[in-house]
N, C-alpha and C. Protein backbone atom coordinates (compact mmCIF):
# COMPACT_ATOMS: atom_id res chain seq x y z
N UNK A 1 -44.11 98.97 -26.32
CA UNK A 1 -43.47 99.71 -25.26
C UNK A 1 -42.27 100.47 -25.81
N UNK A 2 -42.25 101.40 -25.06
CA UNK A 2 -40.94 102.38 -25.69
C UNK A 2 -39.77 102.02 -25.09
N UNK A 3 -38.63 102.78 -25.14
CA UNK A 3 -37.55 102.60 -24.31
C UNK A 3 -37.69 103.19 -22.85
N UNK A 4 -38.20 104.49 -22.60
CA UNK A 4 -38.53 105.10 -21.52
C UNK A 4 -39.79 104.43 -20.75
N UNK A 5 -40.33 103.52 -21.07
CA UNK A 5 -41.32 102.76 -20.28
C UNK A 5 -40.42 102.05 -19.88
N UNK A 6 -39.85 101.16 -20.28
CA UNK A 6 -39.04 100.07 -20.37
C UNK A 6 -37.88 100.95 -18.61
N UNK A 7 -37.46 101.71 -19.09
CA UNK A 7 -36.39 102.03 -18.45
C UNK A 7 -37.05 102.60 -17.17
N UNK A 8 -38.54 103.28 -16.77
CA UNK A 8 -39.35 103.55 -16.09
C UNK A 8 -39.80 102.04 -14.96
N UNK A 9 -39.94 100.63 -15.51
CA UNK A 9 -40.47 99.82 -15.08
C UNK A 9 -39.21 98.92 -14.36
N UNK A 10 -37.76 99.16 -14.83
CA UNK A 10 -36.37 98.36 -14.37
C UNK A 10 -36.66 98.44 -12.92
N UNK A 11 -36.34 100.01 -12.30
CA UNK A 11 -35.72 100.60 -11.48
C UNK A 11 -36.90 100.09 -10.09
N UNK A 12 -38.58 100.35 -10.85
CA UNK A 12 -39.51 99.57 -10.08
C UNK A 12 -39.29 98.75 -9.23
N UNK A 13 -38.99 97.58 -10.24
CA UNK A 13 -38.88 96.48 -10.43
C UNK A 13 -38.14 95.88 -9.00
N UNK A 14 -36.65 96.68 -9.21
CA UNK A 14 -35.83 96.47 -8.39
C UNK A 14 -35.75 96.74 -7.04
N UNK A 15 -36.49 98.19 -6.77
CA UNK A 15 -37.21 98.21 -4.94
C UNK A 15 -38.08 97.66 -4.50
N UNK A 16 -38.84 96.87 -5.62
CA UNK A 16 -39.82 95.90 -5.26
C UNK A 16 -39.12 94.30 -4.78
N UNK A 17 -38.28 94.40 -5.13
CA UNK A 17 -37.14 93.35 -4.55
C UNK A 17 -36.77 93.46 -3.37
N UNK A 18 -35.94 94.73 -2.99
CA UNK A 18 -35.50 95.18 -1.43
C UNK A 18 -36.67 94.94 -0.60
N UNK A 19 -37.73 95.35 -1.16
CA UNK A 19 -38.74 95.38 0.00
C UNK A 19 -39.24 94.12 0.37
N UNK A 20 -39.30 92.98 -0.17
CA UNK A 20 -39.54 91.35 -0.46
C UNK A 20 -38.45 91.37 0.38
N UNK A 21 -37.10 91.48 0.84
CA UNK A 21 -36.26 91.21 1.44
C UNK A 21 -36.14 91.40 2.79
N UNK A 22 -36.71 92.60 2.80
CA UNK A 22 -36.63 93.65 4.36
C UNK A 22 -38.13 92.91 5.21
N UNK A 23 -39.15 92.34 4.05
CA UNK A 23 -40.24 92.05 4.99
C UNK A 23 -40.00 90.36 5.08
N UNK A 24 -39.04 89.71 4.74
CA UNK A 24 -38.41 88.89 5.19
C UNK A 24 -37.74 88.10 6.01
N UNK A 25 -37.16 89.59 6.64
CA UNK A 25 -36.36 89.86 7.75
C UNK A 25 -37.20 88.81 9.06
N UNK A 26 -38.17 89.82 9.24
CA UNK A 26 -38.33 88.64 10.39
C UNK A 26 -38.61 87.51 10.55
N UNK A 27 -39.39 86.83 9.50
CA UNK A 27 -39.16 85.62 9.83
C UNK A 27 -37.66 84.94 9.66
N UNK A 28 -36.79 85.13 8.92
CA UNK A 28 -35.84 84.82 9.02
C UNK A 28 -34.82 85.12 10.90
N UNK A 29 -35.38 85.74 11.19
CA UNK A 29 -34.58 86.30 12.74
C UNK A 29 -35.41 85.39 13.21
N UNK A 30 -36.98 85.45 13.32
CA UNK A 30 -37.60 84.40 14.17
C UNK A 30 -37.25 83.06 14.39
N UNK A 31 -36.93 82.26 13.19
CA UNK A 31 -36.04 81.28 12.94
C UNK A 31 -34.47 80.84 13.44
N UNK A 32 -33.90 81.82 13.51
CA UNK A 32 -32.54 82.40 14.04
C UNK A 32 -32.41 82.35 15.97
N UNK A 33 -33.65 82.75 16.27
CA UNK A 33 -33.97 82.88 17.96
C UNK A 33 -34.59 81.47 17.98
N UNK A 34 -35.28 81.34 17.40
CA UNK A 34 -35.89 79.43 17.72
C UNK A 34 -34.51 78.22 17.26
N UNK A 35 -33.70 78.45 16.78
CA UNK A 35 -32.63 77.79 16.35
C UNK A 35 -31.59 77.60 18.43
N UNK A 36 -31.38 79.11 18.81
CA UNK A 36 -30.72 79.29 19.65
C UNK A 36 -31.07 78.89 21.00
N UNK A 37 -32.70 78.84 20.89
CA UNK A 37 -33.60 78.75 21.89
C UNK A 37 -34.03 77.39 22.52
N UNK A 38 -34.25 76.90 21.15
CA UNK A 38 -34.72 75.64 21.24
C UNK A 38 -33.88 74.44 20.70
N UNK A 39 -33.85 74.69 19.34
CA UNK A 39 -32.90 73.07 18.93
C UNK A 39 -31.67 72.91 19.30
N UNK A 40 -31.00 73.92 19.70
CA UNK A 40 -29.20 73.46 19.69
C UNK A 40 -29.51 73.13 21.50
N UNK A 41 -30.22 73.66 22.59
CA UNK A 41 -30.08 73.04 23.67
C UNK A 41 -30.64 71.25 23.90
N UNK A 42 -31.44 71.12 22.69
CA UNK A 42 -31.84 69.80 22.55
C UNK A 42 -30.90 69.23 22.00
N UNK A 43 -30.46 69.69 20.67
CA UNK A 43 -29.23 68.69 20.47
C UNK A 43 -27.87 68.33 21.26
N UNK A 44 -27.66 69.69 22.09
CA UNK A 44 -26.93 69.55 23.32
C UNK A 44 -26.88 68.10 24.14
N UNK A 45 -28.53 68.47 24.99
CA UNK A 45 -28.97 67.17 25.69
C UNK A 45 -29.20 65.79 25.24
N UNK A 46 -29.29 65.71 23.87
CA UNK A 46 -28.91 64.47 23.03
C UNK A 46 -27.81 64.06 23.04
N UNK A 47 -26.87 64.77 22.39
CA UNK A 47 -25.51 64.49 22.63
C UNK A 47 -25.03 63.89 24.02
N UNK A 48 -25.32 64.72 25.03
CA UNK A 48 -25.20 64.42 26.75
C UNK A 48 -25.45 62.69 27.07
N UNK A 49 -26.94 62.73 26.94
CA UNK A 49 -27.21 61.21 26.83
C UNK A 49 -26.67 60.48 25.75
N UNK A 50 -26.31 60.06 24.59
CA UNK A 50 -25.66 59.28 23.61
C UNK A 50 -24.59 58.95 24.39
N UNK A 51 -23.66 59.94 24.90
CA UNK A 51 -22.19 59.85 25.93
C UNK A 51 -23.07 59.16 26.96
N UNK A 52 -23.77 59.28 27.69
CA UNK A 52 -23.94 58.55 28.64
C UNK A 52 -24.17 56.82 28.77
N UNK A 53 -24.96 56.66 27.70
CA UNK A 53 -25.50 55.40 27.34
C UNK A 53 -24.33 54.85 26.98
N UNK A 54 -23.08 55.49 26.14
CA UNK A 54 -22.01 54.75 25.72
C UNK A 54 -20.92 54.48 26.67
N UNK A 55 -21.27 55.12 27.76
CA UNK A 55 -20.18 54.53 28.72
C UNK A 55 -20.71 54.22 30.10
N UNK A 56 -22.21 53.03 29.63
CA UNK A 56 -22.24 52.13 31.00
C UNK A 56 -21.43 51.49 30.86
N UNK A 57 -21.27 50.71 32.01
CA UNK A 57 -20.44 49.64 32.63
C UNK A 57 -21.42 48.51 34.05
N UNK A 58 -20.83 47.31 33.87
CA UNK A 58 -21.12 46.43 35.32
C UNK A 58 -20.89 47.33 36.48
N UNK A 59 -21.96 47.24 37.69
CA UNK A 59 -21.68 47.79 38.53
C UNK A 59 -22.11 49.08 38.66
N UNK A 60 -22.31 49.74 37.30
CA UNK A 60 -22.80 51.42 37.73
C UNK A 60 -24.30 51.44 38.21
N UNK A 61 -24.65 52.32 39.31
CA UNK A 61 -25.88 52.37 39.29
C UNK A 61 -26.81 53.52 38.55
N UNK A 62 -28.15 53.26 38.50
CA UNK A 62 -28.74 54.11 37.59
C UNK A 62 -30.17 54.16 37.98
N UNK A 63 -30.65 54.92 37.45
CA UNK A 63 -31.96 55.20 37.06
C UNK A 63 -32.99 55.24 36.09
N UNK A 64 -33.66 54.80 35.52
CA UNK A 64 -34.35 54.01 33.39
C UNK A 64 -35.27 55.32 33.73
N UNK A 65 -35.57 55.71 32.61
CA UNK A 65 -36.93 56.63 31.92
C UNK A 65 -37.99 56.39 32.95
N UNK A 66 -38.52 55.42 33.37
CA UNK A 66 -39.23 54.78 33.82
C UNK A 66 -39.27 54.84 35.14
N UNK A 67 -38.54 55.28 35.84
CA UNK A 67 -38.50 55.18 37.15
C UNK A 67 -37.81 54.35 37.63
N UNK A 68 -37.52 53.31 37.48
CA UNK A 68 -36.37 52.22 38.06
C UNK A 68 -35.22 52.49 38.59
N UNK A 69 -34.73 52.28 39.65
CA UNK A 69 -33.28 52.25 40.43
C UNK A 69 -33.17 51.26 40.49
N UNK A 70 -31.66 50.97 40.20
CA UNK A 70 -30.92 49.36 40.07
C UNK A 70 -29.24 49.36 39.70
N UNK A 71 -28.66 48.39 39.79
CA UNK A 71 -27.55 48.00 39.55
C UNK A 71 -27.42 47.31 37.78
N UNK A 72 -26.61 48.26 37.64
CA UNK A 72 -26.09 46.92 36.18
C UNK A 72 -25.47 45.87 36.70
N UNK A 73 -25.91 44.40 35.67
CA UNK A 73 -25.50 43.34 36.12
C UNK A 73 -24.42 42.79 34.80
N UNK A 74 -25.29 43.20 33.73
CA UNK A 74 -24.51 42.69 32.10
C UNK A 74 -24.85 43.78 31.23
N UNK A 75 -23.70 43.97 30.79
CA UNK A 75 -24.23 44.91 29.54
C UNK A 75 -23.88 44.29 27.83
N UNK A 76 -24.56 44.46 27.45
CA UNK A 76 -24.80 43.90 26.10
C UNK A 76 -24.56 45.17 25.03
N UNK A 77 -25.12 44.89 23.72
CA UNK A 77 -24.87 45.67 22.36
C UNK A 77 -25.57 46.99 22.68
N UNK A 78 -27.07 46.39 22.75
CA UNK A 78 -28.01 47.36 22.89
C UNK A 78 -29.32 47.14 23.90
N UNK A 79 -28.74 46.10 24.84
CA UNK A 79 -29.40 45.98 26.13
C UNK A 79 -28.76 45.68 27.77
N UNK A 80 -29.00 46.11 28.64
CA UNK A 80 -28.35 46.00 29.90
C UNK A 80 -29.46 45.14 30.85
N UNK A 81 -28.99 44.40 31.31
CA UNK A 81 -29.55 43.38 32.89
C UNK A 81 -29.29 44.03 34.11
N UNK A 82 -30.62 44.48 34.47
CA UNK A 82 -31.12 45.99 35.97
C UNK A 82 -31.09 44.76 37.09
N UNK A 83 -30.54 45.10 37.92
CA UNK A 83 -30.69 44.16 39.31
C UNK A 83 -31.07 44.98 40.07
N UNK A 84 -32.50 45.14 40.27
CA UNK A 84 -33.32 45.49 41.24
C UNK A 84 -33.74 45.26 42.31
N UNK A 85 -33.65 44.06 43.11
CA UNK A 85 -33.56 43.66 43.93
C UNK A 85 -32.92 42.66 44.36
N UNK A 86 -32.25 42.70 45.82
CA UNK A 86 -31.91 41.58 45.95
C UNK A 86 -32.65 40.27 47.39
N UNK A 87 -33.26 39.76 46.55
CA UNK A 87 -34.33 39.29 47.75
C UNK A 87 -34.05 37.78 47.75
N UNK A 88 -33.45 37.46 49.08
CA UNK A 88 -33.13 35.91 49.33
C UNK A 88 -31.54 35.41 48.94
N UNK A 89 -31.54 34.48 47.75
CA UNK A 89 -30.59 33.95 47.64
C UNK A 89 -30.30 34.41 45.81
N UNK A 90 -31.34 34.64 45.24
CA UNK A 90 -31.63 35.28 43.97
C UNK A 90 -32.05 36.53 43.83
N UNK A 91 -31.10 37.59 42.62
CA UNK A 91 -31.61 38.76 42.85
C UNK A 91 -32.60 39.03 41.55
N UNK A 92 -33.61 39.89 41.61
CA UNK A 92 -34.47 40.07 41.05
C UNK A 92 -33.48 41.09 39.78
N UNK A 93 -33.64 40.22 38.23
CA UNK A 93 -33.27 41.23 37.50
C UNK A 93 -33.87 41.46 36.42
N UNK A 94 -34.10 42.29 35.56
CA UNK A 94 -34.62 43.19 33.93
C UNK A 94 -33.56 43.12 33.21
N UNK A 95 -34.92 43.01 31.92
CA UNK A 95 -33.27 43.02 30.44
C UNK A 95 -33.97 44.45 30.08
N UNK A 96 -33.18 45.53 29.58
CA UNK A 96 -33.58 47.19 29.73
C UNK A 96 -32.98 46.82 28.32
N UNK A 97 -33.48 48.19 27.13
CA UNK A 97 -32.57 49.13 26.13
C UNK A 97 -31.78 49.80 27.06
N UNK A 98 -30.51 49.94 26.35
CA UNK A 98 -29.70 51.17 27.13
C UNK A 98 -30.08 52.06 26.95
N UNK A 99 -31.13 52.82 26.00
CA UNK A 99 -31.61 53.72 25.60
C UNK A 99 -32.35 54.10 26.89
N UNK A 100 -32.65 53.20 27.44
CA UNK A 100 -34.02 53.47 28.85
C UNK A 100 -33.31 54.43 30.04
N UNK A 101 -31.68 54.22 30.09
CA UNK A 101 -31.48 54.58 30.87
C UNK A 101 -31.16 56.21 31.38
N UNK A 102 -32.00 56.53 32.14
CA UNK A 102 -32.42 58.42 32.56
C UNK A 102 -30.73 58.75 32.73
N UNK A 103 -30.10 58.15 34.06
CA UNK A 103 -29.20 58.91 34.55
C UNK A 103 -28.59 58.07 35.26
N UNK A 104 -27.04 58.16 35.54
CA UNK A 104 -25.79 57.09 36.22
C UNK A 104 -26.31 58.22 37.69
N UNK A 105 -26.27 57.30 38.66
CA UNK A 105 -25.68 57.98 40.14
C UNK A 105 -24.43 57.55 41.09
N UNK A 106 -23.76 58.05 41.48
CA UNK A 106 -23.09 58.21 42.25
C UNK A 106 -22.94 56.32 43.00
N UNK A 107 -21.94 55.91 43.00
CA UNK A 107 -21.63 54.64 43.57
C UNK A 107 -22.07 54.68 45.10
N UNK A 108 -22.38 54.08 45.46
CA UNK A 108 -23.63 53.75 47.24
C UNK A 108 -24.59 54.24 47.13
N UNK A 109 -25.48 54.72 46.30
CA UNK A 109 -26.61 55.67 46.52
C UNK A 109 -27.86 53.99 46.68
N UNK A 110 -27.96 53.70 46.21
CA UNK A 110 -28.82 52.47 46.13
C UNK A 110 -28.53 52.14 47.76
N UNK A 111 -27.42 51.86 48.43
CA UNK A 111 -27.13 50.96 50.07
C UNK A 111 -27.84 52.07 50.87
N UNK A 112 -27.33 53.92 50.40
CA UNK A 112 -27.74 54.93 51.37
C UNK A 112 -29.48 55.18 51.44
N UNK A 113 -30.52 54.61 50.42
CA UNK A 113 -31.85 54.74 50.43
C UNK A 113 -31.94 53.74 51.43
């Protein structure tokens, strides 16, 4: 090869680069809109629940994944006691993950159903 081949094949070389870049583009933006779209409102709502689970307490009422309405009775490390009913002289209760639990409501909502 000569020098003028040589110096003919650089310059190639190098818009063949830009263009690898520019057809790049979109998937990189596609990625960029699915970032905004999708994962940060999930990690949002993760975050949301983590705070939630970390500040049951005795007494709050709630709602589990599952469908369950109940009273906390005990809360533990990484499990809570659901008092679901209270029938007779003994109330009917569950040992839950705190993980189970959907959502805190509002104090009387359990007396107002």
């Amino acid at each position: 090869m000569s020098i003028t081949d040589i110096l003919t094949v650089i310059p190639a070389q190098a818009a063949g680069g830009e263009n690898a870049l520019v057809g790049m583009l979109p998937i990189i933006l596609m990625f960029v809109i699915l970032y905004f779209l999708m994962i940060r409102p999930q990690m949002k709502r993760q975050k949301e629940h983590r705070n939630l689970v970390a500040n049951l307490g005795k007494g709050d009422e709630v709602i589990t994944t599952g469908g369950l309405l109940g009273k906390i009775s005990k809360v533990q490390d990484n499990y809570i006691t659901l008092e679901v009913s209270s029938l007779a002289e003994k109330p009917v209760e569950i040992l839950l993950q705190r993980q189970a639990v959907g959502s805190v409501l509002p104090k009387g909502t359990i007396k107002s159903l």
